[in-house]
Each structure stands twice: as C-alpha cells, then as structure tokens.
PDB file of N, CA and C in Angstrom:
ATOM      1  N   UNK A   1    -166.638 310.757 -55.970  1.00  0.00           N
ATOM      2  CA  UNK A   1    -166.794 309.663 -55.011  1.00  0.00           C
ATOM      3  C   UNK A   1    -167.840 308.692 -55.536  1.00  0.00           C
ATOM      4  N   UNK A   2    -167.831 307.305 -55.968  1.00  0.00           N
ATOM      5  CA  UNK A   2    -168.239 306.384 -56.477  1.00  0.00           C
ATOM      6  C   UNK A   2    -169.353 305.803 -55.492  1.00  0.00           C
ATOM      7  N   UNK A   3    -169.289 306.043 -54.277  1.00  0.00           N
ATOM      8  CA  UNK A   3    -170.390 305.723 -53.406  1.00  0.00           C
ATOM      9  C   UNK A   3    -171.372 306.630 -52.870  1.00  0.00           C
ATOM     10  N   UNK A   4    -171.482 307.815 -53.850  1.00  0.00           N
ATOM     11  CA  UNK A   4    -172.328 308.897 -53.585  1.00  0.00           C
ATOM     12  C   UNK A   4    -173.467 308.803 -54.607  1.00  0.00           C
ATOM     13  N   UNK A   5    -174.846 308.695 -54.568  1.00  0.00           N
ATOM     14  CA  UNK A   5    -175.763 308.877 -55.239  1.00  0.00           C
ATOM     15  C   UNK A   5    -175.991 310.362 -55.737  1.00  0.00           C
ATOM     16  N   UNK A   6    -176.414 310.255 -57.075  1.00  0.00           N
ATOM     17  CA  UNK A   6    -177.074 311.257 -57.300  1.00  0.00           C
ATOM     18  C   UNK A   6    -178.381 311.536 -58.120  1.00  0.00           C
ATOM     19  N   UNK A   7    -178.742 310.496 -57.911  1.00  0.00           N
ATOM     20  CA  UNK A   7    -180.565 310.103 -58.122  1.00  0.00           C
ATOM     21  C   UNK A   7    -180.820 308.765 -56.975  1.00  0.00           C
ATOM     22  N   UNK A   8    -182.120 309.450 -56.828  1.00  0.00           N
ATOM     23  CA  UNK A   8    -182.929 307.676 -55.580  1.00  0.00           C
ATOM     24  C   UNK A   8    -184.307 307.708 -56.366  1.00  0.00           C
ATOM     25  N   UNK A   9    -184.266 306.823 -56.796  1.00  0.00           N
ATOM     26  CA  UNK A   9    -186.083 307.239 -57.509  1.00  0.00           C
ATOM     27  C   UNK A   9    -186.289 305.519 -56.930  1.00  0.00           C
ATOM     28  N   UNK A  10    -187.987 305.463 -56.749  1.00  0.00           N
ATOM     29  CA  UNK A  10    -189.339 304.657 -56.499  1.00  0.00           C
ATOM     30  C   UNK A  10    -189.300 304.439 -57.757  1.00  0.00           C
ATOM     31  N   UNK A  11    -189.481 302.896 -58.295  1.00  0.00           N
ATOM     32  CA  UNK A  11    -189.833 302.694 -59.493  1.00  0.00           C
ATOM     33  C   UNK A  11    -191.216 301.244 -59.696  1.00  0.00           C
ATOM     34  N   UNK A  12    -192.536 302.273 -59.794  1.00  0.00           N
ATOM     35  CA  UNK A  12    -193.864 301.802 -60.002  1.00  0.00           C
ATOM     36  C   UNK A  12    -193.792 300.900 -58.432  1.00  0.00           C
ATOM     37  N   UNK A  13    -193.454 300.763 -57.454  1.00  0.00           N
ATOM     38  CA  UNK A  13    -193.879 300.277 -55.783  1.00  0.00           C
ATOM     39  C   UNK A  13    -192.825 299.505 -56.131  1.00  0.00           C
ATOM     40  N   UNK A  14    -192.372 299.175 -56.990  1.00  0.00           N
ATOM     41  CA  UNK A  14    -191.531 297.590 -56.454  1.00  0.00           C
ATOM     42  C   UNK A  14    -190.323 297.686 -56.909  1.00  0.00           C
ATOM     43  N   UNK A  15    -189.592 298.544 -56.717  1.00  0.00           N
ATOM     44  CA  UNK A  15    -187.878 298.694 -57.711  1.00  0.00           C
ATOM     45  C   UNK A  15    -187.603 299.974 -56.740  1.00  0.00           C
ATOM     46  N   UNK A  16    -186.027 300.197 -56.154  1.00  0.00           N
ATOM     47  CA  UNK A  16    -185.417 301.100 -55.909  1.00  0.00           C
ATOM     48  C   UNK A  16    -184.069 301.284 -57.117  1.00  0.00           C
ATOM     49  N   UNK A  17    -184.494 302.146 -57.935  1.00  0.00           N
ATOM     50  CA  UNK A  17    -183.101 302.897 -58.889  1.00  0.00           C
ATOM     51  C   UNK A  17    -182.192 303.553 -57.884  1.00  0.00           C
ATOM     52  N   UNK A  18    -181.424 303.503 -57.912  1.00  0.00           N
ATOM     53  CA  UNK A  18    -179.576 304.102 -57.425  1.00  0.00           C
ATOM     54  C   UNK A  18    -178.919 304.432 -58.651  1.00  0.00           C
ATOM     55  N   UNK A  19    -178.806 306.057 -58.581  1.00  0.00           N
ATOM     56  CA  UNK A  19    -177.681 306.151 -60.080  1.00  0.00           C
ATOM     57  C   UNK A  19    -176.621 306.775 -58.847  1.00  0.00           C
ATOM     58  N   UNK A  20    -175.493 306.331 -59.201  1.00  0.00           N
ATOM     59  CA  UNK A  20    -174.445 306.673 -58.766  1.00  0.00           C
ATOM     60  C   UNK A  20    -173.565 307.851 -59.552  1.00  0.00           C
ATOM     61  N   UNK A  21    -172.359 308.539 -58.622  1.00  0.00           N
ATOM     62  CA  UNK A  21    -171.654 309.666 -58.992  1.00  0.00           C
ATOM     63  C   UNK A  21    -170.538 309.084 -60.163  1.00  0.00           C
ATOM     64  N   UNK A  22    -170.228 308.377 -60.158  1.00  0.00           N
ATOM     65  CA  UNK A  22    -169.435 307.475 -61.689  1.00  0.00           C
ATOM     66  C   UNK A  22    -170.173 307.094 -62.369  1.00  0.00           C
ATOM     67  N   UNK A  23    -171.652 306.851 -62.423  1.00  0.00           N
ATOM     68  CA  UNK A  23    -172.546 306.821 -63.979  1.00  0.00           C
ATOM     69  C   UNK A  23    -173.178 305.498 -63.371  1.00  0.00           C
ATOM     70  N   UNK A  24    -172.752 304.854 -62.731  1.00  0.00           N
ATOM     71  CA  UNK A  24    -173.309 303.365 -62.912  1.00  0.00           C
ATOM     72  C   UNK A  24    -174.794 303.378 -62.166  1.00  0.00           C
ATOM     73  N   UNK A  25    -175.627 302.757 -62.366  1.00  0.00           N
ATOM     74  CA  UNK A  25    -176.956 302.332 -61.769  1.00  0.00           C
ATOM     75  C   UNK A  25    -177.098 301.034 -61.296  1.00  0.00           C
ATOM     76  N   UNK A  26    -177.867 301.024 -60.013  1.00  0.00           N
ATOM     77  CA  UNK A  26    -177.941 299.832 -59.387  1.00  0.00           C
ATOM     78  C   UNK A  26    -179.627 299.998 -58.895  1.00  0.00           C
ATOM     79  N   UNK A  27    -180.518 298.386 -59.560  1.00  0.00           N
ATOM     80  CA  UNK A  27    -181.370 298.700 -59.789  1.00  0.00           C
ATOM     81  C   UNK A  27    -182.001 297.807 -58.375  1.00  0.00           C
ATOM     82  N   UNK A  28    -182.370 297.815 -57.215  1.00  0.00           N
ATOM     83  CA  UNK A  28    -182.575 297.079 -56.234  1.00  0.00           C
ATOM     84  C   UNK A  28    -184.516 296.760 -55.858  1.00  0.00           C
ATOM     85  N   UNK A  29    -184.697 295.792 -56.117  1.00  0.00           N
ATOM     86  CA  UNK A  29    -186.225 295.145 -55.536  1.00  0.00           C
ATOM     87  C   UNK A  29    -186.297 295.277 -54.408  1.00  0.00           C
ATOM     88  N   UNK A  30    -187.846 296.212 -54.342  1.00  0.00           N
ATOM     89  CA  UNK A  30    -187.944 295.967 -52.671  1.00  0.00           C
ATOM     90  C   UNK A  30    -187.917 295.361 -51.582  1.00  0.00           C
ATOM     91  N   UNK A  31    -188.310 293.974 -51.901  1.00  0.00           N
ATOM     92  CA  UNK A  31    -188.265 292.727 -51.391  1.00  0.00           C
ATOM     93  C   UNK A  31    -186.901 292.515 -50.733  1.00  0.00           C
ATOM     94  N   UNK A  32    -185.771 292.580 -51.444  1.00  0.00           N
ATOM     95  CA  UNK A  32    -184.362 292.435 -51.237  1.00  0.00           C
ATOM     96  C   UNK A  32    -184.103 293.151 -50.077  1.00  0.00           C
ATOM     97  N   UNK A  33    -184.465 294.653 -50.331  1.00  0.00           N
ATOM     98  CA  UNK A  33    -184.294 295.009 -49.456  1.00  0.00           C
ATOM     99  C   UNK A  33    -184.206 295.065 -47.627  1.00  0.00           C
ATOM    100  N   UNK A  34    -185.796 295.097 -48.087  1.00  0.00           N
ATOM    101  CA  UNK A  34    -186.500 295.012 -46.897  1.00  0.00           C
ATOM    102  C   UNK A  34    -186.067 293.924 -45.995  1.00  0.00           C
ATOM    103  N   UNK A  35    -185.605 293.039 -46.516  1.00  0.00           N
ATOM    104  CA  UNK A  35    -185.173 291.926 -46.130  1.00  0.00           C
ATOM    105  C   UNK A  35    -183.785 292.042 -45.598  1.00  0.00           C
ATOM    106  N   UNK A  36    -182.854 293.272 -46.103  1.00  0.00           N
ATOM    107  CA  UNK A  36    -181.580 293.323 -45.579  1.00  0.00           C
ATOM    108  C   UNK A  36    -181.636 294.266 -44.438  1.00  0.00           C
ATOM    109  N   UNK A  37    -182.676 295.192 -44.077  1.00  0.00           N
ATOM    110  CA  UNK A  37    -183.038 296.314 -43.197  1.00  0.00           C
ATOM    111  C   UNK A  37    -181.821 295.801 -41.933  1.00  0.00           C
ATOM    112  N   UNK A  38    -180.827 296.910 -41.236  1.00  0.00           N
ATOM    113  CA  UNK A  38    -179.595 296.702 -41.081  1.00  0.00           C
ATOM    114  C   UNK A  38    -180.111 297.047 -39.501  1.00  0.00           C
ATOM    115  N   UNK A  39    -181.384 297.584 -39.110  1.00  0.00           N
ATOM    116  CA  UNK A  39    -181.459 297.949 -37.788  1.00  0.00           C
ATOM    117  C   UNK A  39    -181.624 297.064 -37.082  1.00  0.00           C
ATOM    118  N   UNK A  40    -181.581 297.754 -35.464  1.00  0.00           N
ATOM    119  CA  UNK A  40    -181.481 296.685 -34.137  1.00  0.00           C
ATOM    120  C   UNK A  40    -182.668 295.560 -34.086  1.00  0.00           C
ATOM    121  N   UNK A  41    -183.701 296.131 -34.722  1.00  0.00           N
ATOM    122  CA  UNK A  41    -185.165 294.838 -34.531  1.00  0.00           C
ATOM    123  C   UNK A  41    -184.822 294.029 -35.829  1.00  0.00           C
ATOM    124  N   UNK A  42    -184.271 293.856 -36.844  1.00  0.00           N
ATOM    125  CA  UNK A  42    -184.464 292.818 -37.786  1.00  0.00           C
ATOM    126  C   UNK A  42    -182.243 292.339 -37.744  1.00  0.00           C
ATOM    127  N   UNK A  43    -181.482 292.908 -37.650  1.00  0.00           N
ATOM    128  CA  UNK A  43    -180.333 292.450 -36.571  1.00  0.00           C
ATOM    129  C   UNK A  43    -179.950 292.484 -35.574  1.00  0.00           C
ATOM    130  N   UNK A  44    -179.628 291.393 -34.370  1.00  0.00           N
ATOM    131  CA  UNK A  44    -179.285 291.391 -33.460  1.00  0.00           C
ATOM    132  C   UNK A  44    -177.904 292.266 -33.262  1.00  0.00           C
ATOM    133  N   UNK A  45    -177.723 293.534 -32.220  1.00  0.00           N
ATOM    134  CA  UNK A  45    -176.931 294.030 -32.349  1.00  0.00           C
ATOM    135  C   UNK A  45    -175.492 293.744 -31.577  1.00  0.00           C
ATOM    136  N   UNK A  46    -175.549 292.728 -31.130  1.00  0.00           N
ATOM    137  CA  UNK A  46    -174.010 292.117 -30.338  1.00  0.00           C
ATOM    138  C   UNK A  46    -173.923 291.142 -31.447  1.00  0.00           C
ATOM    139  N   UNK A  47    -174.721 290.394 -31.733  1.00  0.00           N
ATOM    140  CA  UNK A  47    -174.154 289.189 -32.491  1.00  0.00           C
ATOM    141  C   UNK A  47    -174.364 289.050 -33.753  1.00  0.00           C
ATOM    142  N   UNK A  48    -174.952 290.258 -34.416  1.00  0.00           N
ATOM    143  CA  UNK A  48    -175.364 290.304 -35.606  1.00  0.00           C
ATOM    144  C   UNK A  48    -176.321 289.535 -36.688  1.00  0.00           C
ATOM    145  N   UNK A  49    -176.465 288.636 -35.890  1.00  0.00           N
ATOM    146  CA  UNK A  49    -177.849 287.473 -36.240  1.00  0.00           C
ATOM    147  C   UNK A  49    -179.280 288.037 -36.495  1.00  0.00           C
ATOM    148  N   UNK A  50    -179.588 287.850 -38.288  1.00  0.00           N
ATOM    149  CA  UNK A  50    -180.814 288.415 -38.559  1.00  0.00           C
ATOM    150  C   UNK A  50    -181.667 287.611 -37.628  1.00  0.00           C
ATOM    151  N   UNK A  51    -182.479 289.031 -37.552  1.00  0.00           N
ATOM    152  CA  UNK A  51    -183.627 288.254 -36.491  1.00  0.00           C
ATOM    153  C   UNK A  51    -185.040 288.468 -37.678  1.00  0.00           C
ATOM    154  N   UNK A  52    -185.423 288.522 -38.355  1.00  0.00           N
ATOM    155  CA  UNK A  52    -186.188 289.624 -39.452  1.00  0.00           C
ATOM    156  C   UNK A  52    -186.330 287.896 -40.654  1.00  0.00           C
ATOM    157  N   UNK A  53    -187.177 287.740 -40.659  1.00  0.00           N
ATOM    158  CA  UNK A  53    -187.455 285.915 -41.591  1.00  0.00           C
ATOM    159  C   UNK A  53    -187.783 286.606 -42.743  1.00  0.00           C
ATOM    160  N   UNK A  54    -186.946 286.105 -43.550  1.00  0.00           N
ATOM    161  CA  UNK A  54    -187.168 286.745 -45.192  1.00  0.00           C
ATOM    162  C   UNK A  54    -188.804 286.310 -45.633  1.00  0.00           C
ATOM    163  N   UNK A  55    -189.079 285.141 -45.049  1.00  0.00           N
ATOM    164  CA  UNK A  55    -190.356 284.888 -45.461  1.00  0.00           C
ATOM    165  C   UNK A  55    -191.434 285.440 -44.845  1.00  0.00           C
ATOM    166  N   UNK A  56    -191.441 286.664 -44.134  1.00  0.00           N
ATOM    167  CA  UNK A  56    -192.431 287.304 -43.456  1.00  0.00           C
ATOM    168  C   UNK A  56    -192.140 288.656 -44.166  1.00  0.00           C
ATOM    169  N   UNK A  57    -191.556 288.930 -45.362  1.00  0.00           N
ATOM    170  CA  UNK A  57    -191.708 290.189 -46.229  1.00  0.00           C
ATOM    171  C   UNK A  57    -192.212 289.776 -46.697  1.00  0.00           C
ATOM    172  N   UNK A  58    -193.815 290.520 -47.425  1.00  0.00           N
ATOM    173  CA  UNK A  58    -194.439 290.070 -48.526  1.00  0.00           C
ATOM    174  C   UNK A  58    -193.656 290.345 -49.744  1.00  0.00           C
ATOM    175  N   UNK A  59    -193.691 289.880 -51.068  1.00  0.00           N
ATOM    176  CA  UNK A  59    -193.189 289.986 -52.639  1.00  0.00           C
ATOM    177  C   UNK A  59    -193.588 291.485 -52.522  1.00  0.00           C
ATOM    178  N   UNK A  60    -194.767 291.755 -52.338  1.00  0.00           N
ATOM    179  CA  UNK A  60    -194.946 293.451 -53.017  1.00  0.00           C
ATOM    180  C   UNK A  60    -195.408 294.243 -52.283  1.00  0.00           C
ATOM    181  N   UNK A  61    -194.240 294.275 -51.206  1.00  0.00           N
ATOM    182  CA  UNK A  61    -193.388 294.892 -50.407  1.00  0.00           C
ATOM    183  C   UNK A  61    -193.118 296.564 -51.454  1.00  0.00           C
ATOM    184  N   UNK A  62    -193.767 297.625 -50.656  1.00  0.00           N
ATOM    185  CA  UNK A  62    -193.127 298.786 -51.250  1.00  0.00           C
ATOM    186  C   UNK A  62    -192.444 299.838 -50.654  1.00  0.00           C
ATOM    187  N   UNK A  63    -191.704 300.370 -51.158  1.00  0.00           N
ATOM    188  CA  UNK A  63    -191.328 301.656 -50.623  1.00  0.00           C
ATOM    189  C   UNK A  63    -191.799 302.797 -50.212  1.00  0.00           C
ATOM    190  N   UNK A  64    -192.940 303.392 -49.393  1.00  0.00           N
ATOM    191  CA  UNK A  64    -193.517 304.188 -49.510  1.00  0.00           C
ATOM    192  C   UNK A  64    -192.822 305.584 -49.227  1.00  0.00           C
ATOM    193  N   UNK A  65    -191.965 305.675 -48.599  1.00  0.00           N
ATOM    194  CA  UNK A  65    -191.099 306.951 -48.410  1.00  0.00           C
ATOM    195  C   UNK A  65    -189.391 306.950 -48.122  1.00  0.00           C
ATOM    196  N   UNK A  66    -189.099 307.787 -48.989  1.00  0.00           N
ATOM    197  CA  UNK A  66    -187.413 307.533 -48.714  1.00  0.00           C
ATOM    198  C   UNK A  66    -186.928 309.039 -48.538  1.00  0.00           C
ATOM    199  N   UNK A  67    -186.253 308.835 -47.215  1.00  0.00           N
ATOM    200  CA  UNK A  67    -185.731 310.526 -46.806  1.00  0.00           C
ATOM    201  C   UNK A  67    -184.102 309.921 -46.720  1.00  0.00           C
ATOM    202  N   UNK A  68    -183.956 311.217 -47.162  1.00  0.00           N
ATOM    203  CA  UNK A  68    -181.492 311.053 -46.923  1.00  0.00           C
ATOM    204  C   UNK A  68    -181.107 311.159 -45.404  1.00  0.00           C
ATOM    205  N   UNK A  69    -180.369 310.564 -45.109  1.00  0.00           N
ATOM    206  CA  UNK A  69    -180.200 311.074 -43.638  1.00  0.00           C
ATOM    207  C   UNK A  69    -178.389 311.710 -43.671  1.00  0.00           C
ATOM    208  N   UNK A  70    -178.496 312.472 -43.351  1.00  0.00           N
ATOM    209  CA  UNK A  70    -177.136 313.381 -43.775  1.00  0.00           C
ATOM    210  C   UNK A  70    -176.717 313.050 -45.662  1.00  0.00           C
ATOM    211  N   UNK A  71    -175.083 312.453 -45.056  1.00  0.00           N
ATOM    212  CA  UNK A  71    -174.951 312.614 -46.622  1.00  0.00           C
ATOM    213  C   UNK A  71    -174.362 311.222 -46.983  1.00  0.00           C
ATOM    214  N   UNK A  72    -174.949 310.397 -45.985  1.00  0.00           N
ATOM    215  CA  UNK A  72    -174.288 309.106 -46.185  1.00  0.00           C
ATOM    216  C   UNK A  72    -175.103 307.981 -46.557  1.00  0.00           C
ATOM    217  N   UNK A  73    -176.829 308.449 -46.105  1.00  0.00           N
ATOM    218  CA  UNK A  73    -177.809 306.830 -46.093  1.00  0.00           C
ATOM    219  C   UNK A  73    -179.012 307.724 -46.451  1.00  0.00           C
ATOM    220  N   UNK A  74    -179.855 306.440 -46.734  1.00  0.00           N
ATOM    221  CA  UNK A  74    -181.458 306.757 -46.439  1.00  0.00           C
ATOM    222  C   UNK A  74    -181.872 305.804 -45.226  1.00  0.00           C
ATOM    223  N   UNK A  75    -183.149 306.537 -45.271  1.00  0.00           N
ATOM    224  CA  UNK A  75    -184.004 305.879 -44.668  1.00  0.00           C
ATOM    225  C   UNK A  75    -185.522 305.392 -45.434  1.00  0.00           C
ATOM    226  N   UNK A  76    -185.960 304.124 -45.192  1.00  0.00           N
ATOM    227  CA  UNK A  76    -187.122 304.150 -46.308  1.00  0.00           C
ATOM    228  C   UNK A  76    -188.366 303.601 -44.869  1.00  0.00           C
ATOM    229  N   UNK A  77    -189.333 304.026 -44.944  1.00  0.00           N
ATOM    230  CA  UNK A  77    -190.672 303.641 -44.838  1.00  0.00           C
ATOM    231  C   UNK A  77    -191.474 302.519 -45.579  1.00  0.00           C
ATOM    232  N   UNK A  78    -191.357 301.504 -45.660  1.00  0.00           N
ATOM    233  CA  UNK A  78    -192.083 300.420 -46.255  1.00  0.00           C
ATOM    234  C   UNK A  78    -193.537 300.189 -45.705  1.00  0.00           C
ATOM    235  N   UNK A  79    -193.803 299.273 -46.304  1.00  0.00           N
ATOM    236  CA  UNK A  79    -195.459 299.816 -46.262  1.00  0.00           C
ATOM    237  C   UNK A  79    -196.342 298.365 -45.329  1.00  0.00           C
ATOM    238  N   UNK A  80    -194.723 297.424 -44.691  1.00  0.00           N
ATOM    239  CA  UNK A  80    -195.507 296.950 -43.619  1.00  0.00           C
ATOM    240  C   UNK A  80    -195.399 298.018 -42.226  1.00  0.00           C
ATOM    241  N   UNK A  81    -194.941 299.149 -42.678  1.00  0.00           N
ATOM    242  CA  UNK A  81    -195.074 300.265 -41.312  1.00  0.00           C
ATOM    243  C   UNK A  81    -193.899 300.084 -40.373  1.00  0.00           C
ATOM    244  N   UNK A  82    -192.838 299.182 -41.106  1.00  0.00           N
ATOM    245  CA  UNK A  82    -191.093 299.289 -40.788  1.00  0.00           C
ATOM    246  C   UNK A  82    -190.096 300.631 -41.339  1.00  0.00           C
ATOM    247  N   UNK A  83    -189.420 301.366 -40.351  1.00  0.00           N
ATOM    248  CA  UNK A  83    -189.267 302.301 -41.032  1.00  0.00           C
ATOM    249  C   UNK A  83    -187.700 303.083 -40.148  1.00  0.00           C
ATOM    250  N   UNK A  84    -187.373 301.909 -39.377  1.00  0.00           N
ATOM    251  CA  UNK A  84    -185.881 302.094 -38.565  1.00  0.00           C
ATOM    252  C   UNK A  84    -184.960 301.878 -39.515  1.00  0.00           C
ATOM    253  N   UNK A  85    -184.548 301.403 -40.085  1.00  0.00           N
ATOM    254  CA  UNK A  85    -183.476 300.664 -41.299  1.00  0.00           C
ATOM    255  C   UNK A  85    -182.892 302.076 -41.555  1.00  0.00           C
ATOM    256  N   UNK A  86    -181.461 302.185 -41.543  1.00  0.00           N
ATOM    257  CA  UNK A  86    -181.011 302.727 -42.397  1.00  0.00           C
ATOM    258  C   UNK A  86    -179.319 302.679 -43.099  1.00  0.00           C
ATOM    259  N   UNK A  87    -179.992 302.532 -44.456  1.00  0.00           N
ATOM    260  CA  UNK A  87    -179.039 301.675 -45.630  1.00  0.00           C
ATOM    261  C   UNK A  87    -177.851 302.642 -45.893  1.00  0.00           C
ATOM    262  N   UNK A  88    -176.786 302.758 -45.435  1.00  0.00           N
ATOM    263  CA  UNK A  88    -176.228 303.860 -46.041  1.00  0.00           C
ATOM    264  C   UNK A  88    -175.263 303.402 -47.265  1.00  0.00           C
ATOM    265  N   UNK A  89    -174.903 304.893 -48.294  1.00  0.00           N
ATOM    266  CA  UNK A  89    -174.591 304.431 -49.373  1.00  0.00           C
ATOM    267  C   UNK A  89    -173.356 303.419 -50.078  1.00  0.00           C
ATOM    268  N   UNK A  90    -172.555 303.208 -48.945  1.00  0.00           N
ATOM    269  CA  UNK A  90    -171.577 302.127 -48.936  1.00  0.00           C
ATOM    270  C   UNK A  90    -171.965 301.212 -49.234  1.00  0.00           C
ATOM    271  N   UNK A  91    -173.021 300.612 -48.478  1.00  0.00           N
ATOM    272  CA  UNK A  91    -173.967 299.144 -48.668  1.00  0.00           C
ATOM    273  C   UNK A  91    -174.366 299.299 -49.800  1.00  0.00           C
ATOM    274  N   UNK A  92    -175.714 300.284 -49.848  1.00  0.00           N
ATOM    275  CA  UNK A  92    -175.951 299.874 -51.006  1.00  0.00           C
ATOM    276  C   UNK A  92    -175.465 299.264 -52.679  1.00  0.00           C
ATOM    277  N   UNK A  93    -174.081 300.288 -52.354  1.00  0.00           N
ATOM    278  CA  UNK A  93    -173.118 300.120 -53.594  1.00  0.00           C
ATOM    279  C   UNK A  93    -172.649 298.504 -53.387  1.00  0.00           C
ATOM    280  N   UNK A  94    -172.392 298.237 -52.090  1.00  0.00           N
ATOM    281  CA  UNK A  94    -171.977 296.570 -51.892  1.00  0.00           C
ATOM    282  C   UNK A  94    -172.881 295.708 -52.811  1.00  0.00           C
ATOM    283  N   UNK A  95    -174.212 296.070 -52.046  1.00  0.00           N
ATOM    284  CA  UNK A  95    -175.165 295.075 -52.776  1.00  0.00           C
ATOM    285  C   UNK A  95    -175.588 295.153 -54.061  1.00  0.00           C
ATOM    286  N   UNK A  96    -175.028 296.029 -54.803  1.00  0.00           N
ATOM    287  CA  UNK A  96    -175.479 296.055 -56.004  1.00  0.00           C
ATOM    288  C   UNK A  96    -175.710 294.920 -56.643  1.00  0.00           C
ATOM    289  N   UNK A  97    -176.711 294.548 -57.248  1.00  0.00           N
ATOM    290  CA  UNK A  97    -177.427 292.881 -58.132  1.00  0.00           C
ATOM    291  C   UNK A  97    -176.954 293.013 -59.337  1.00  0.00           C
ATOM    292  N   UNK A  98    -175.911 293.917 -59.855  1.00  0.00           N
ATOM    293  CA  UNK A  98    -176.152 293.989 -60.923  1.00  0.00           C
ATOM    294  C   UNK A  98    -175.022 293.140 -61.713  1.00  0.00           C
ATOM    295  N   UNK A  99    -174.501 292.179 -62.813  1.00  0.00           N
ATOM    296  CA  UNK A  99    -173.828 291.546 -63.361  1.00  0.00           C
ATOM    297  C   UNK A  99    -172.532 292.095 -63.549  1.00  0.00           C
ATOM    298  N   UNK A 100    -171.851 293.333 -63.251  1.00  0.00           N
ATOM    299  CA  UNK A 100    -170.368 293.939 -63.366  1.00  0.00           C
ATOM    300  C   UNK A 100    -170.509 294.036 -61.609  1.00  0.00           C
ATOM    301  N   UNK A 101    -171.037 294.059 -61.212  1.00  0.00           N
ATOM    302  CA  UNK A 101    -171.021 294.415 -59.344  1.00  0.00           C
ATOM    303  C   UNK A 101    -170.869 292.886 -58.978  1.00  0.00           C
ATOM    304  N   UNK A 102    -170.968 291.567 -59.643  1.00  0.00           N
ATOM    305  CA  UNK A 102    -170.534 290.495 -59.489  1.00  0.00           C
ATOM    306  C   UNK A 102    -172.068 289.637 -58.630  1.00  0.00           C
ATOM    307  N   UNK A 103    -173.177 290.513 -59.181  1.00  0.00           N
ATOM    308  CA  UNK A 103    -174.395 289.394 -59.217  1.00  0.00           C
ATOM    309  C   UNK A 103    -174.307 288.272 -58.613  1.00  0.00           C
ATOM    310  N   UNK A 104    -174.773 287.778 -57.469  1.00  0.00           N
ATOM    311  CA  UNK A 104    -174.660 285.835 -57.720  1.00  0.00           C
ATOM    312  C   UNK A 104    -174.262 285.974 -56.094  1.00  0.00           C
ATOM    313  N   UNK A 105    -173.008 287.006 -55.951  1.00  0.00           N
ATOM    314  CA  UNK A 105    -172.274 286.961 -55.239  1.00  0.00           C
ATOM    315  C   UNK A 105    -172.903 286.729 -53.499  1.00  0.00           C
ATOM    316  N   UNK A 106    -172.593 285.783 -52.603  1.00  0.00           N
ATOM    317  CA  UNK A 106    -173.263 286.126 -51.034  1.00  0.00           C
ATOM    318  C   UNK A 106    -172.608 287.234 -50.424  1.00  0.00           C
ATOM    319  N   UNK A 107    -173.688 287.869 -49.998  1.00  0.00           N
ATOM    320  CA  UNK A 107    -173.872 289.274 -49.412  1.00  0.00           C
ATOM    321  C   UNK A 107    -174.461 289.246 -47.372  1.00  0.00           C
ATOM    322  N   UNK A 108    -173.609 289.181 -46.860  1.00  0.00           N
ATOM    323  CA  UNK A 108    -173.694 289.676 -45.702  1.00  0.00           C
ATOM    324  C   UNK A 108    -174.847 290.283 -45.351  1.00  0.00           C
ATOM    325  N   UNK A 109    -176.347 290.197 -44.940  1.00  0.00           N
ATOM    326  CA  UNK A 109    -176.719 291.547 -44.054  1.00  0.00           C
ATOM    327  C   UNK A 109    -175.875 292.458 -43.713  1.00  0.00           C
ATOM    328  N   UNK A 110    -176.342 293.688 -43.226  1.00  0.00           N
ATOM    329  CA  UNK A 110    -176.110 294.993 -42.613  1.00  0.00           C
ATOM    330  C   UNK A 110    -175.071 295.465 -42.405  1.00  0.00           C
TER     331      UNK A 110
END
C-alpha cells in the first residue's frame, strides 16, 4: 500500500521525512505544515474555510512530538502548543512537494 509510511523522522526542528511503503520519500517543512493543520480551530468545519493565517506560523515552527494515531495518521505537537491536527497518511502522500508528486501543484487544505 503506497500510502502507508514506514519511517516518520524529525529532521534537525524544521523538516518532516515521510518514507513511504513503495520507496518514495516525501520531505515536508514544518512551516507547510503547520499551516495545513486539518482540525476544527484552524478549519471551519461546515464550510471548510481556513480559519488559521499562514502568517501567524512562525518560519521555525517545529515539530516537537509526533504520535501515530491508529494506522492511518499522526498527530504532531508543534511548539506554538497546537497539537489537535491530525494529518492522515492519504494527505500527506497528496501533499507531497516533491518534483515527481507534481511540486508547484495547488493543494487544498485538509
């Protein structure tokens, strides 16, 4: 299954690595992230309208804790003390930044 991780590594506060079950890696900035956080306080949940201002994540924005939640998402703890979000591995594979995942591309929030 191509949307199953099988590494999550922290890389030095500011990089989330994703190696995936087909080999590929998707290398995601925290910043990005944090900024896509899919829960009810940073999306509105009837209308789906980020409520969450990209410009109120700081740049070095980190990950301070990432737990699995079953076998589908994480959850991460960032270190403005936001810690509802949770990304599951479908998305993440969506958002992949990476230049064969079609880079460039506009990406939906949550």
């Amino acid at each position: 299954m191509s949307d199953a991780p099988v590494e999550i590594r922290r890389i030095d506060g500011r990089e989330l690595h994703v190696t995936w079950a087909d080999g590929h890696r998707s290398v995601f900035q925290n910043k990005m992230l944090r900024e896509r956080c899919p829960c009810a306080g940073c999306v509105h949940e009837l209308t789906g309208q980020r409520l969450l201002n990209p410009a109120s994540v700081r740049p070095d924005i980190r990950a301070d804790e990432i737990a699995l939640v079953g076998r589908y998402a994480i959850r991460v703890r960032w270190s403005d003390g936001h810690s509802t979000g949770i990304y599951t591995f479908r998305k993440l594979r969506e958002w992949c930044p990476c230049a064969a995942c079609g880079a460039g591309h506009t990406v939906e929030p949550g």
